[in-house]
Protein backbone atom coordinates (compact mmCIF):
# COMPACT_ATOMS: atom_id res chain seq x y z
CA UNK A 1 80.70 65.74 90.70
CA UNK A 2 78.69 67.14 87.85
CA UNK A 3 76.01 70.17 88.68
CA UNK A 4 72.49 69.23 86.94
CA UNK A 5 70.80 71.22 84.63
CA UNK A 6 68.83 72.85 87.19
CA UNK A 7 71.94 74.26 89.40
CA UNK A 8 73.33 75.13 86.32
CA UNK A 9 70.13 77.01 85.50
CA UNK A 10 70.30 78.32 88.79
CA UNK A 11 73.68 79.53 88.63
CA UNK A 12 73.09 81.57 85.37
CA UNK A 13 69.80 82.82 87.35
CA UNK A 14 72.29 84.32 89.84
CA UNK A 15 75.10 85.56 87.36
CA UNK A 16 72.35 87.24 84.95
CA UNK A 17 73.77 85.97 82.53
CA UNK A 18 71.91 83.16 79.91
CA UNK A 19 74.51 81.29 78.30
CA UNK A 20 74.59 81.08 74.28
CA UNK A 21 77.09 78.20 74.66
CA UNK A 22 76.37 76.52 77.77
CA UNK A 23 79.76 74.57 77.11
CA UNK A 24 81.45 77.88 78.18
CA UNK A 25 80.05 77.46 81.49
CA UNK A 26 80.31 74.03 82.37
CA UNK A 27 84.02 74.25 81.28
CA UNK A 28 84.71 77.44 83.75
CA UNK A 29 83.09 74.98 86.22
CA UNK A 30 85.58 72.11 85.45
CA UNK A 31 88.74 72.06 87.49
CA UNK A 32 91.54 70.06 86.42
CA UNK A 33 91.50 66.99 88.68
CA UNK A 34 88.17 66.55 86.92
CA UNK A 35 88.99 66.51 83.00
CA UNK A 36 91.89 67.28 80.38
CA UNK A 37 89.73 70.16 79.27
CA UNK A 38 89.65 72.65 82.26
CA UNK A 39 89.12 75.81 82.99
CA UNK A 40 92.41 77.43 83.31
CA UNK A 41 92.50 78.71 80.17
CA UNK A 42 89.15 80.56 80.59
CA UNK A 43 90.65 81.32 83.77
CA UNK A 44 93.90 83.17 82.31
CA UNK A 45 91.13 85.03 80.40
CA UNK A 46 88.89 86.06 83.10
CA UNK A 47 91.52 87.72 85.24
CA UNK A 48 92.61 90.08 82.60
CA UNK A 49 88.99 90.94 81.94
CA UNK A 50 88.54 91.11 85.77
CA UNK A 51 91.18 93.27 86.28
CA UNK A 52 90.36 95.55 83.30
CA UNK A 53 86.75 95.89 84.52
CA UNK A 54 87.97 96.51 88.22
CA UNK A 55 90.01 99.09 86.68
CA UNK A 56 87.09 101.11 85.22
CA UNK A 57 85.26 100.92 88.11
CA UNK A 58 87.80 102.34 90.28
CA UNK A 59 88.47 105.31 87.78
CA UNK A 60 84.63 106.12 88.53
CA UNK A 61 84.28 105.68 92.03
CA UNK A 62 87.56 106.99 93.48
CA UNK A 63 88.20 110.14 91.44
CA UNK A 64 90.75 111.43 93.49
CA UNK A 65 93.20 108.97 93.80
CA UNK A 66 96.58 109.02 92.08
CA UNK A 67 97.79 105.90 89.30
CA UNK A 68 99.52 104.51 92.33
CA UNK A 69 97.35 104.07 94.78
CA UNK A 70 94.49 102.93 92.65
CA UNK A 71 96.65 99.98 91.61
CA UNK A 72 96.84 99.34 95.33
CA UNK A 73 93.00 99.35 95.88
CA UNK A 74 92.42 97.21 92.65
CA UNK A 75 94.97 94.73 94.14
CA UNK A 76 93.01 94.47 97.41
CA UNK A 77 89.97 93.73 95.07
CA UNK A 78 90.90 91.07 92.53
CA UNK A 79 93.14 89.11 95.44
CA UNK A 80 92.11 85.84 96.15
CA UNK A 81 89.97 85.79 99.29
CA UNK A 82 87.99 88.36 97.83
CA UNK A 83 87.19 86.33 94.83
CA UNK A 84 86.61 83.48 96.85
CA UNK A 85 84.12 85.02 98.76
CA UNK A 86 82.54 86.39 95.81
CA UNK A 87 82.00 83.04 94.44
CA UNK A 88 81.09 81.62 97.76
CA UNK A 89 78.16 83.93 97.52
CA UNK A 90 77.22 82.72 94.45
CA UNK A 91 77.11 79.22 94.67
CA UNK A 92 79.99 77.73 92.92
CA UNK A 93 80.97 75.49 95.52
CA UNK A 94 77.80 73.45 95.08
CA UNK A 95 78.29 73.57 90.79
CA UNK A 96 82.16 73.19 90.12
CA UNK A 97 82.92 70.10 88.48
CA UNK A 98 86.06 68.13 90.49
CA UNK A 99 88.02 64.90 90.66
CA UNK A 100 86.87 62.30 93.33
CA UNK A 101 90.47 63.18 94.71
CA UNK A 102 89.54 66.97 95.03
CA UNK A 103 86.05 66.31 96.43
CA UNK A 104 87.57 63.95 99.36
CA UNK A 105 90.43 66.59 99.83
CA UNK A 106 88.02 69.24 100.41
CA UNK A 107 88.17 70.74 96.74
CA UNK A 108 84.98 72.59 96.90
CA UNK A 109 86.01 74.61 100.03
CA UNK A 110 89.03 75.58 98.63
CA UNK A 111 89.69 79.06 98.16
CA UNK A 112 91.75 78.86 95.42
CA UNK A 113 89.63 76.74 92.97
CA UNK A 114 87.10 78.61 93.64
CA UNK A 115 88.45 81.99 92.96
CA UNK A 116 90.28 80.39 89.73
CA UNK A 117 86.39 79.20 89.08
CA UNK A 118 85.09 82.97 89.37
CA UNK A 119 87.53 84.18 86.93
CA UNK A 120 86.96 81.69 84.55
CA UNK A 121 83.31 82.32 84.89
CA UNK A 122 84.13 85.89 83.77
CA UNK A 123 86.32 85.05 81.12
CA UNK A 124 83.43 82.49 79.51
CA UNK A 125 81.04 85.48 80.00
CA UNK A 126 83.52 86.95 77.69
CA UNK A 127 83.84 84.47 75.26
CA UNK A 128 79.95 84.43 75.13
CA UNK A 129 78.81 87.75 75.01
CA UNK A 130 81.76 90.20 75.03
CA UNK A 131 83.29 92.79 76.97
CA UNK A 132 80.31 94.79 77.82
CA UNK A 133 78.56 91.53 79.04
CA UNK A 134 81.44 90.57 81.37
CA UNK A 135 82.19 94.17 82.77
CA UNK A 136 78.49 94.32 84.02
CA UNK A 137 79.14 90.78 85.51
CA UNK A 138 81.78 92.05 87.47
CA UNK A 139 80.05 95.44 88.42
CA UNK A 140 77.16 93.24 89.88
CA UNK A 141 79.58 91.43 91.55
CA UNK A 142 81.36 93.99 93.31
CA UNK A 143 77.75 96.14 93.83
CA UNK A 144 77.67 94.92 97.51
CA UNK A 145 81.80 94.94 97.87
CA UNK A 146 83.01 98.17 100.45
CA UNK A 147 85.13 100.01 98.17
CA UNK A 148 86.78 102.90 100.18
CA UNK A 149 90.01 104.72 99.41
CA UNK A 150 91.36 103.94 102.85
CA UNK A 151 91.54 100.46 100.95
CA UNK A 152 94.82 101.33 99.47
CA UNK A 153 96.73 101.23 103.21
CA UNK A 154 96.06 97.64 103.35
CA UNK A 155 100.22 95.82 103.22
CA UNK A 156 100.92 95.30 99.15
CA UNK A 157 101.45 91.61 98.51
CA UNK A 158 104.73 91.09 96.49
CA UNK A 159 102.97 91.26 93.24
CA UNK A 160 101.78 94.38 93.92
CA UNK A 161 104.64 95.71 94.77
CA UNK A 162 106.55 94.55 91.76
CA UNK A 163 104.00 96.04 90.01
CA UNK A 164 104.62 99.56 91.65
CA UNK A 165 108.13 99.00 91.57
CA UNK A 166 107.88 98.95 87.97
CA UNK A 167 105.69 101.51 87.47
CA UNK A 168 107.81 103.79 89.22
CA UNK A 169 111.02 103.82 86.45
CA UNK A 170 108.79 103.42 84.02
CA UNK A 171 109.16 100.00 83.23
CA UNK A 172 107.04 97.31 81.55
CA UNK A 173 104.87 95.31 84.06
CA UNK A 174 106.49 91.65 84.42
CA UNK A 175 105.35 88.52 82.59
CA UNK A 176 104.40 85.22 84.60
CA UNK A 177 104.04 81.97 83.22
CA UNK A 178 103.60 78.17 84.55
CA UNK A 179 106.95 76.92 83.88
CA UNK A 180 105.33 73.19 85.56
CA UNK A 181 103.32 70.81 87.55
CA UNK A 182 104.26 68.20 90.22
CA UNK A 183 102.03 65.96 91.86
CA UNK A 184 98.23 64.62 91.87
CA UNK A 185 95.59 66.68 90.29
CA UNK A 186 93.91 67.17 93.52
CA UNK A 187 97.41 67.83 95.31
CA UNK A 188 99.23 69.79 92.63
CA UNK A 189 102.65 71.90 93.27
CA UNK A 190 102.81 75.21 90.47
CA UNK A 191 106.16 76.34 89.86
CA UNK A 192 105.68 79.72 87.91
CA UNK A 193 108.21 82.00 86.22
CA UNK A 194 108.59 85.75 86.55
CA UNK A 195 110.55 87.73 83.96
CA UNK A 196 111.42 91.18 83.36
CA UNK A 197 112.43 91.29 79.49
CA UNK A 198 113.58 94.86 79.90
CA UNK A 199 115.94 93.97 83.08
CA UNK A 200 116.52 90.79 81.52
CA UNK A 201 115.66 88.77 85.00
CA UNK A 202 113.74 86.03 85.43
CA UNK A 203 112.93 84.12 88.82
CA UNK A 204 111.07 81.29 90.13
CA UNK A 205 107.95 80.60 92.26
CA UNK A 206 106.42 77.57 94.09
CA UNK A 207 103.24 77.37 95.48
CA UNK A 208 99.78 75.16 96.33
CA UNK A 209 97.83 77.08 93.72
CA UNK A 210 99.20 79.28 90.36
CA UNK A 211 98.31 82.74 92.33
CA UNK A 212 100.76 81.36 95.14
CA UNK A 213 103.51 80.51 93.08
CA UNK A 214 103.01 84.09 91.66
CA UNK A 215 103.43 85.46 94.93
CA UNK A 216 106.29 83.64 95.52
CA UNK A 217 108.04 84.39 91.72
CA UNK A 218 107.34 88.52 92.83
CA UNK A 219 108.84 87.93 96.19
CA UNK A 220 111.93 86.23 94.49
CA UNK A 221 112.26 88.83 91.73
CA UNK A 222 111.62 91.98 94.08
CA UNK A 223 114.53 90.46 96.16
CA UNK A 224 117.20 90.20 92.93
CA UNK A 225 115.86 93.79 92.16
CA UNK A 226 116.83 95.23 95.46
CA UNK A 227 120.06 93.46 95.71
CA UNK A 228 121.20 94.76 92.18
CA UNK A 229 120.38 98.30 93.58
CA UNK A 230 118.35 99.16 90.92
């Protein structure tokens, strides 16, 4: 499936946003079952801008919550079925650019290619315009999002408790990387590495998308961690 220059159009209607390289767009749009060049490098991007723009927003709106807790609220925020509503809402499933495996499998529908999508559209904002440009993409996007402190009593995934863990003894948040791939494009298995330089621990997640297998990597490590006593 590739969008025409009108949805594109559309689509940088809706993100405010006028593309200076329009190949920064239609390669946040492109999922890997669809091309070689995909979007999961813009993707990597976009969720470190994402999170750093989060971040700001947070320090603003919730000025009396502790390090801790705003981590927790942030975490809520960026998680996946947030972002996939977000980008439900505007329009991606009808523009991303998939594999004719993908598109019979249900690709568009998916909430984890789409919320991949959203941060890669982010992280080509980025590329395009800069910071400034991409932090008001994301404060648009979250303008209509409830953001309450009561937030922070929703259950920590294991990433986010790593995280905290961490934070607590003053350690250096972890490091994840893809260590590899199995299957189809359109049916893909991640198996992603999480180390700890300082601890020197590493351990290993599968999952269905790269966010799962990061899940499942923090689980792993935050079950070592507790068994060493640490």
């Amino acid at each position: 499936m590739n969008p025409s220059a009108p949805a594109l159009a559309a689509l940088q209607e809706r993100l405010q946003h006028r593309f200076q390289d329009p190949r920064l767009l239609a390669l946040a749009l492109t999922h890997r079952s669809f091309s070689a060049e995909h979007n999961e490098r813009l993707e990597f991007l976009g969720d470190s801008v994402l999170n750093l723009a989060v971040a700001g927003l947070l320090y603003e709106r919730l000025k009396d919550l502790p390090e801790g807790e705003l981590s927790r609220v942030r975490a809520n925020l960026v998680k996946q079925d947030t972002l996939h509503q977000l980008a439900v809402r505007l329009g991606l499933p009808e523009v991303i650019r998939l594999g004719e495996g993908e598109i019979r499998s249900g690709g568009s529908k998916r909430p984890s290619i789409l919320a991949d999508a959203l941060e890669a559209v982010v992280g080509a904002v980025h590329l395009d315009a800069g910071y400034a440009a991409a932090e008001s993409l994301v404060r648009r996007l979250f303008q209509d999002v409830d953001i309450r402190p009561e937030m922070k009593a929703a259950a920590k995934d294991p990433k986010t408790e790593l995280q905290e863990w961490l934070q607590g003894r003053k350690l250096k948040l972890p490091v994840y990387r893809v260590a590899g791939t199995l299957g189809a494009a359109h049916k893909q298995t991640f198996d992603v590495e999480c180390e700890i330089p300082e601890l020197g621990a590493t351990e290993r997640g599968i999952g269905a998308s790269r966010r799962a297998a990061e899940q499942a990597a923090a689980a792993a490590m935050l079950t070592t961690l507790r068994s060493r006593n640490l």
